[in-house]
N, C-alpha and C. Protein backbone atom coordinates (compact mmCIF):
# COMPACT_ATOMS: atom_id res chain seq x y z
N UNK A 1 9.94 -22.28 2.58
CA UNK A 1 10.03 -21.64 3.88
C UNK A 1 9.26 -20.33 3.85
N UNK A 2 8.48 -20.15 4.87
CA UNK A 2 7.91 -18.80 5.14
C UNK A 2 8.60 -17.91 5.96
N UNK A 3 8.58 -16.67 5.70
CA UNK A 3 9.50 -15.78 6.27
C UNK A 3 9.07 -14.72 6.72
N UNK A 4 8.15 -14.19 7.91
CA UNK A 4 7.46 -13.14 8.49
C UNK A 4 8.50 -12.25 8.85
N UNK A 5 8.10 -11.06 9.35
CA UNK A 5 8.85 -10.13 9.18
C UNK A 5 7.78 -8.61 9.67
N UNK A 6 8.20 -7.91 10.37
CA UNK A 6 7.30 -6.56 11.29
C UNK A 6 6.01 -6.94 12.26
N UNK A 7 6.48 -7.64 12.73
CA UNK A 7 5.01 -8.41 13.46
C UNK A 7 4.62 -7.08 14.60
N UNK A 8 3.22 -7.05 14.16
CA UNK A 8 2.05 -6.36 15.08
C UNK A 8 1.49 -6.96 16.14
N UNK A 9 0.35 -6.70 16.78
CA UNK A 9 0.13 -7.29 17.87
C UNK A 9 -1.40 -7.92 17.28
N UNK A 10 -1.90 -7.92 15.33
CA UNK A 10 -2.84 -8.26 14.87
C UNK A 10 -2.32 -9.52 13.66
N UNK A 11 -0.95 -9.27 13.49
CA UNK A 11 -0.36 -9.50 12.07
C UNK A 11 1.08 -9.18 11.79
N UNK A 12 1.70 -9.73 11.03
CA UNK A 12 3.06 -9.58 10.24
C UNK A 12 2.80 -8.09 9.29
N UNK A 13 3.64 -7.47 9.36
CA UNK A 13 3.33 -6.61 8.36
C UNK A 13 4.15 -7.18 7.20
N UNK A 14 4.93 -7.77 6.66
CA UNK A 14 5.56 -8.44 5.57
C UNK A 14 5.71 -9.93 6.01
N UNK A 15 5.13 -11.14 4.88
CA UNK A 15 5.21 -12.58 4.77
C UNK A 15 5.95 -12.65 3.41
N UNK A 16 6.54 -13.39 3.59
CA UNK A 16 7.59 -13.66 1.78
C UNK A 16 7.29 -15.63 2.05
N UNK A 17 7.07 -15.94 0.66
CA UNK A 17 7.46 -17.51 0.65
C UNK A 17 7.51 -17.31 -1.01
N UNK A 18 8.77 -18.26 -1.46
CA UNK A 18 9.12 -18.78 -3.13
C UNK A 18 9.29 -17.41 -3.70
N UNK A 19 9.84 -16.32 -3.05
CA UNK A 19 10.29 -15.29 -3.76
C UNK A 19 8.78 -14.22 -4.22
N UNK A 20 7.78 -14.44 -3.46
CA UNK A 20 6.71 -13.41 -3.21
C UNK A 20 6.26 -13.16 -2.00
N UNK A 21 6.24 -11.62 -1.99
CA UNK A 21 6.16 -10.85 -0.60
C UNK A 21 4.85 -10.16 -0.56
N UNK A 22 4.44 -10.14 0.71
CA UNK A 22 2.86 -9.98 0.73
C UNK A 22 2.70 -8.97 1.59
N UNK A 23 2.14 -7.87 1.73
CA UNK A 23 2.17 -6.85 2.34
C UNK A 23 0.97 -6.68 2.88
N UNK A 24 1.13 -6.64 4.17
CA UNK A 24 -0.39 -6.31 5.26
C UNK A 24 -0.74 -5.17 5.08
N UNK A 25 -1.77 -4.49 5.12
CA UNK A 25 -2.78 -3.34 4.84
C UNK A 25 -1.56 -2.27 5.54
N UNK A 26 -1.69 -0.96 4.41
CA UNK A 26 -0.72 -0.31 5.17
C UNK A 26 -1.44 1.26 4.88
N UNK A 27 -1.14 1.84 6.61
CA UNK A 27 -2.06 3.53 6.09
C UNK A 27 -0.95 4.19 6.74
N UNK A 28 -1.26 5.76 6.22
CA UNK A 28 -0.08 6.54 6.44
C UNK A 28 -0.32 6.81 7.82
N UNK A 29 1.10 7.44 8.67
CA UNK A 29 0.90 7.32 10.29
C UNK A 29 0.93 8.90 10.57
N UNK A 30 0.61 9.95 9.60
CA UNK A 30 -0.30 11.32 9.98
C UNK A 30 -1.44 10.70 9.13
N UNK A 31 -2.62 10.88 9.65
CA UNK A 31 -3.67 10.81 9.10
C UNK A 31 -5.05 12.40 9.80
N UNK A 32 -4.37 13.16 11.00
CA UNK A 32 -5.32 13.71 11.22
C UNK A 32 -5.38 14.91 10.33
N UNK A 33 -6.55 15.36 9.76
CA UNK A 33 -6.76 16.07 9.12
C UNK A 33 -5.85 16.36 7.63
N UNK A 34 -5.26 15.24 7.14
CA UNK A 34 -4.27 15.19 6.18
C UNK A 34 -5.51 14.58 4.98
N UNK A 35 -4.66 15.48 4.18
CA UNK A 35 -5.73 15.20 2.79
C UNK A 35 -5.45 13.80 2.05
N UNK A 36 -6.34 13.36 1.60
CA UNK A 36 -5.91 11.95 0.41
C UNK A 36 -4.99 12.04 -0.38
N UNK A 37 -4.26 12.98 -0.84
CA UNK A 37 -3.33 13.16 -1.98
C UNK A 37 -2.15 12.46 -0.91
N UNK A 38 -2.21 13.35 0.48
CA UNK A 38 -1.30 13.84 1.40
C UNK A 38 -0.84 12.03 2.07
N UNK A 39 -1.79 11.61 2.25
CA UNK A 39 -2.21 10.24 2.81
C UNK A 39 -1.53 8.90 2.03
N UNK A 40 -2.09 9.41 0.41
CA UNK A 40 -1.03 8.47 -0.41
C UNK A 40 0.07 8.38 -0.27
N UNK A 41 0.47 9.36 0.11
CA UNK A 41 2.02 10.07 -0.55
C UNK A 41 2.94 8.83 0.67
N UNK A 42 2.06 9.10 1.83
CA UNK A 42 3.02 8.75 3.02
C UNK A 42 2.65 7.16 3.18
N UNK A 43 1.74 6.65 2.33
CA UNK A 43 1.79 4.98 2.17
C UNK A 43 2.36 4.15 0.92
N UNK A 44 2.62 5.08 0.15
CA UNK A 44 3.73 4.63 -0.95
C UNK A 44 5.36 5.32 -0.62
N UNK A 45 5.31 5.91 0.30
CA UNK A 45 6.72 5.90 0.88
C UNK A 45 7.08 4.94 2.11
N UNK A 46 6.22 4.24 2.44
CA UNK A 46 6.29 3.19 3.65
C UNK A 46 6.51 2.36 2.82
N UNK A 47 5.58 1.93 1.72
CA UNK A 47 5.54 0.81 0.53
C UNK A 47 7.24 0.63 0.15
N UNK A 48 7.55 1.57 -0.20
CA UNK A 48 8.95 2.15 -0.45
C UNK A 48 10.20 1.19 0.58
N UNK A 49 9.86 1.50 1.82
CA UNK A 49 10.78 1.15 2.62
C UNK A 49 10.46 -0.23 3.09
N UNK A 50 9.33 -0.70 3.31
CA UNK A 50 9.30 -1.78 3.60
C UNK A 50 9.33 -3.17 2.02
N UNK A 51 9.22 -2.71 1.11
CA UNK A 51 9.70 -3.66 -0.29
C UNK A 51 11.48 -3.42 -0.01
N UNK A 52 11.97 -2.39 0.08
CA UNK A 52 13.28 -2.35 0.01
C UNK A 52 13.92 -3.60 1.37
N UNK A 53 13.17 -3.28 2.36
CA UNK A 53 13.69 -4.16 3.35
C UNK A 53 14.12 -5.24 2.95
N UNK A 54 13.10 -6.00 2.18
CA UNK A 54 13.00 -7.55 1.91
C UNK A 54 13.41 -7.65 0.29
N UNK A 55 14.38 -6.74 -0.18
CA UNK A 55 14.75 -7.07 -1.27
C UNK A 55 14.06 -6.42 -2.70
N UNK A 56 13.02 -5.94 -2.66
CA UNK A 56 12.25 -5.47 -3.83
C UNK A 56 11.96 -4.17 -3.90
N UNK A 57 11.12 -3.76 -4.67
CA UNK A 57 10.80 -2.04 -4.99
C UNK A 57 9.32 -2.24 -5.30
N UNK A 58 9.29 -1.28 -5.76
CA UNK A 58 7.83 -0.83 -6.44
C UNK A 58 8.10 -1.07 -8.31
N UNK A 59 8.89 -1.41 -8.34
CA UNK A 59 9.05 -2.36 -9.61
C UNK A 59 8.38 -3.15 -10.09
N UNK A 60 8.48 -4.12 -8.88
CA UNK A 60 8.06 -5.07 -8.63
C UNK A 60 6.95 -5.78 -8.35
N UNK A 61 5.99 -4.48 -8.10
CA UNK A 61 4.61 -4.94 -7.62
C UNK A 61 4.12 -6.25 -8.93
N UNK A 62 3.26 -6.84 -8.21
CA UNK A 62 2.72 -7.50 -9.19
C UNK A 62 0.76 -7.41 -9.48
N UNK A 63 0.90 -7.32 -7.50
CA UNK A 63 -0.77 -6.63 -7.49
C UNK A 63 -0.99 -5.47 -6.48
N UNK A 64 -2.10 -5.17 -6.22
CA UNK A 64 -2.46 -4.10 -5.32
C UNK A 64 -3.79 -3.80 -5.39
N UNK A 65 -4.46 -3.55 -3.77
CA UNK A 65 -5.88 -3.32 -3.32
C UNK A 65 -5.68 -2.49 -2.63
N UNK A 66 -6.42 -1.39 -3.26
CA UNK A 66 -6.45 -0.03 -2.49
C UNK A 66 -8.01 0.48 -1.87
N UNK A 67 -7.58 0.17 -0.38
CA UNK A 67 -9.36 0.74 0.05
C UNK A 67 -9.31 2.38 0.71
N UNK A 68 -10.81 2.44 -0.25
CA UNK A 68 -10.36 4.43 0.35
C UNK A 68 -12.10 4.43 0.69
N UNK A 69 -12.04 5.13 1.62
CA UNK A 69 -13.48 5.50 2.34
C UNK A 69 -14.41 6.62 1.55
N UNK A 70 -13.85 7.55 0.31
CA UNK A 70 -14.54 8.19 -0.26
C UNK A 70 -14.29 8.08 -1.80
N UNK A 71 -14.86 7.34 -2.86
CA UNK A 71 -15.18 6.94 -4.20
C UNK A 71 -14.75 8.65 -4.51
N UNK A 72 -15.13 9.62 -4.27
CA UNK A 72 -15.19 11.01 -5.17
C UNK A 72 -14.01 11.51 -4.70
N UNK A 73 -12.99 11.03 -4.06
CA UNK A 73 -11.33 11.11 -3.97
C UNK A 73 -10.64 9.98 -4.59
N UNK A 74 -11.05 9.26 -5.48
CA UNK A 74 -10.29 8.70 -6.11
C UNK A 74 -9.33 9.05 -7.07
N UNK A 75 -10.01 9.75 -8.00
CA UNK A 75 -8.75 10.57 -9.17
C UNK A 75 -8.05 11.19 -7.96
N UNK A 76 -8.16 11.99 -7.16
CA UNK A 76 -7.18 12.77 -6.47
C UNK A 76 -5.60 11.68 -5.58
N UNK A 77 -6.13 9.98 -5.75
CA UNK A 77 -5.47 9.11 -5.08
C UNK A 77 -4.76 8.25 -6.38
N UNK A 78 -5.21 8.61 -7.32
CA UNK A 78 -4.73 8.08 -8.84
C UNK A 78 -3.78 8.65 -9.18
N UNK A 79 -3.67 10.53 -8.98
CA UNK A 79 -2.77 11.05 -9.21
C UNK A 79 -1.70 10.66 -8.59
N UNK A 80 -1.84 11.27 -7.07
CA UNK A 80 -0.58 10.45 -6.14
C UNK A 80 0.19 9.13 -6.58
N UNK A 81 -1.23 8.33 -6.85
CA UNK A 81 -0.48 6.64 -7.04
C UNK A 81 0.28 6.88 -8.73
N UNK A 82 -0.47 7.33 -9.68
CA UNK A 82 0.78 6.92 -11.03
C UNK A 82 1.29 7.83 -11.43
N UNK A 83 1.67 8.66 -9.61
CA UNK A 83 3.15 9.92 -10.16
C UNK A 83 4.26 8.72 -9.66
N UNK A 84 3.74 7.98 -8.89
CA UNK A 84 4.60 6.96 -7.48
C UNK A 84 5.31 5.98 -8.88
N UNK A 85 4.37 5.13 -9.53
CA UNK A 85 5.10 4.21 -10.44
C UNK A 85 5.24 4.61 -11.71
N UNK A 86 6.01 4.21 -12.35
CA UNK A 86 6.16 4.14 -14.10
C UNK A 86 5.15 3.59 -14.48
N UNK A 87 4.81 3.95 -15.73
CA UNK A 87 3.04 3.36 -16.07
C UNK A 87 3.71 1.50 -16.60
N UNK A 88 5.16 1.20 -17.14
CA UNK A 88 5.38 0.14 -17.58
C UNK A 88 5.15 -0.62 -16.01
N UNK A 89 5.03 -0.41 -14.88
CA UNK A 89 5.02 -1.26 -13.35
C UNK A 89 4.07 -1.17 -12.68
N UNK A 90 2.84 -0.58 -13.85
CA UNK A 90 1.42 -0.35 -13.00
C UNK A 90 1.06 -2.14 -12.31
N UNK A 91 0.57 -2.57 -11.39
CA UNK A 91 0.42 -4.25 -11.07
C UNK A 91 -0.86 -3.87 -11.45
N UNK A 92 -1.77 -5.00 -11.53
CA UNK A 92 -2.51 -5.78 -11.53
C UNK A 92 -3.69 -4.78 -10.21
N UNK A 93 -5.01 -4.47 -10.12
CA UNK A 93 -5.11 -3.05 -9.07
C UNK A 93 -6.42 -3.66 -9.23
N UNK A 94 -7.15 -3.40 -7.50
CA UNK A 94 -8.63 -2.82 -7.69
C UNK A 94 -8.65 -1.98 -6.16
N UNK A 95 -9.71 -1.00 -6.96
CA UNK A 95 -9.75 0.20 -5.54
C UNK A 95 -11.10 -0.14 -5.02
N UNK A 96 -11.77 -0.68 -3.97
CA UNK A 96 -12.45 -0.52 -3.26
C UNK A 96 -12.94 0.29 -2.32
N UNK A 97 -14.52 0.78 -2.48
CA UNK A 97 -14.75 1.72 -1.73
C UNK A 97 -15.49 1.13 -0.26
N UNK A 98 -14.68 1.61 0.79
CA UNK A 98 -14.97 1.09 2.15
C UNK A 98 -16.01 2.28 3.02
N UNK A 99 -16.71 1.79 4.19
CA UNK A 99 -17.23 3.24 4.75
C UNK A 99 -16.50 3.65 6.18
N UNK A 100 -15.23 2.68 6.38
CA UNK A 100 -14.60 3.13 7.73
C UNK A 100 -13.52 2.32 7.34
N UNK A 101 -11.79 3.25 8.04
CA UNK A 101 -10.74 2.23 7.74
C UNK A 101 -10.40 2.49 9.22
N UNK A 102 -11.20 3.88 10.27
CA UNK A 102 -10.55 4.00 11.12
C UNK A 102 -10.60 5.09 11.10
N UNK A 103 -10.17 5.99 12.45
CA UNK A 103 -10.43 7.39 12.70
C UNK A 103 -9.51 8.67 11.77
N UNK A 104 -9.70 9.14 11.06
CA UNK A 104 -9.39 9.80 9.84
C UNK A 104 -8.62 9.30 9.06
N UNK A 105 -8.76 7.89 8.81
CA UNK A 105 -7.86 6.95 7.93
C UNK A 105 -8.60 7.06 6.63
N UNK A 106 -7.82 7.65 5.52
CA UNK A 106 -8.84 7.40 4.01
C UNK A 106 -8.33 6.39 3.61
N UNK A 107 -7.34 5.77 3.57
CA UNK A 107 -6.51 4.51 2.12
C UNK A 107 -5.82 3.33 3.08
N UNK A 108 -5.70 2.31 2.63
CA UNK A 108 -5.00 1.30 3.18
C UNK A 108 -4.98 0.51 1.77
N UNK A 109 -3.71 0.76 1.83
CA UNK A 109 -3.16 -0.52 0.55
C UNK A 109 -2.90 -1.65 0.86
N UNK A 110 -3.06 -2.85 0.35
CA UNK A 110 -2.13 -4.06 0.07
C UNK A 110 -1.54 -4.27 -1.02
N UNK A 111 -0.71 -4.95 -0.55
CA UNK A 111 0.21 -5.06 -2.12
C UNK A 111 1.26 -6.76 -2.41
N UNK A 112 0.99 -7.17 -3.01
CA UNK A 112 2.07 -8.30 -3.38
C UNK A 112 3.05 -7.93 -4.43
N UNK A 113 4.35 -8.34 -4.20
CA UNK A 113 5.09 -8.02 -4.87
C UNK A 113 6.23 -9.40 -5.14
N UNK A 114 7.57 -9.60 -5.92
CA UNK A 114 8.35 -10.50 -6.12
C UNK A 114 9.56 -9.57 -5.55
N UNK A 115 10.74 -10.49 -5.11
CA UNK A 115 11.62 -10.10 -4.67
C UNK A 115 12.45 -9.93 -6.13
């Protein structure tokens, strides 16, 4: 059984089937003039609440795609991200560099995780 869950007017923001949950691109909701550190912070605390919804954590991740619009803010989005997890729950990761996520949007994660 598939099990959607936060539906947008583009997408589900959470799909779960066989005990893995799939997380639609997620950016933080201040983005004007907020720095990348600032930006992480508030999409691994969404990450936060929406894994908890459906049963899981950031434990749990198993993968994650992180797109950020500027390559030379990356360490500054590394920090943010492995203050967020224990290095034993780092998932499976690639950061892609994009040239637009949207009007002062730097990061949009996805993430799969297990319940």
């Amino acid at each position: 059984m598939i099990n959607r869950r936060e539906n947008t007017p583009i997408m589900h923001r959470v799909v779960e089937h066989n005990g893995v949950v799939y997380l639609g691109g997620v950016i933080a909701d201040d983005v004007n003039g907020v720095s990348m550190s600032e930006q992480t912070k508030q999409v691994c605390a969404k990450l936060d609440k929406l894994l908890a919804g459906v049963g899981s954590d950031k434990s749990k991740l198993i993968s994650a795609t992180l797109y950020i619009t500027d390559m030379d803010q990356k360490q500054e989005m590394n920090g943010v991200w492995t203050s967020w997890l224990e290095a034993q729950d780092l998932p499976a990761r690639a950061t892609i560099g994009v040239s637009d996520l949207g009007k002062d949007v730097l990061i949009e994660v996805v993430v799969t995780a297990v319940v």
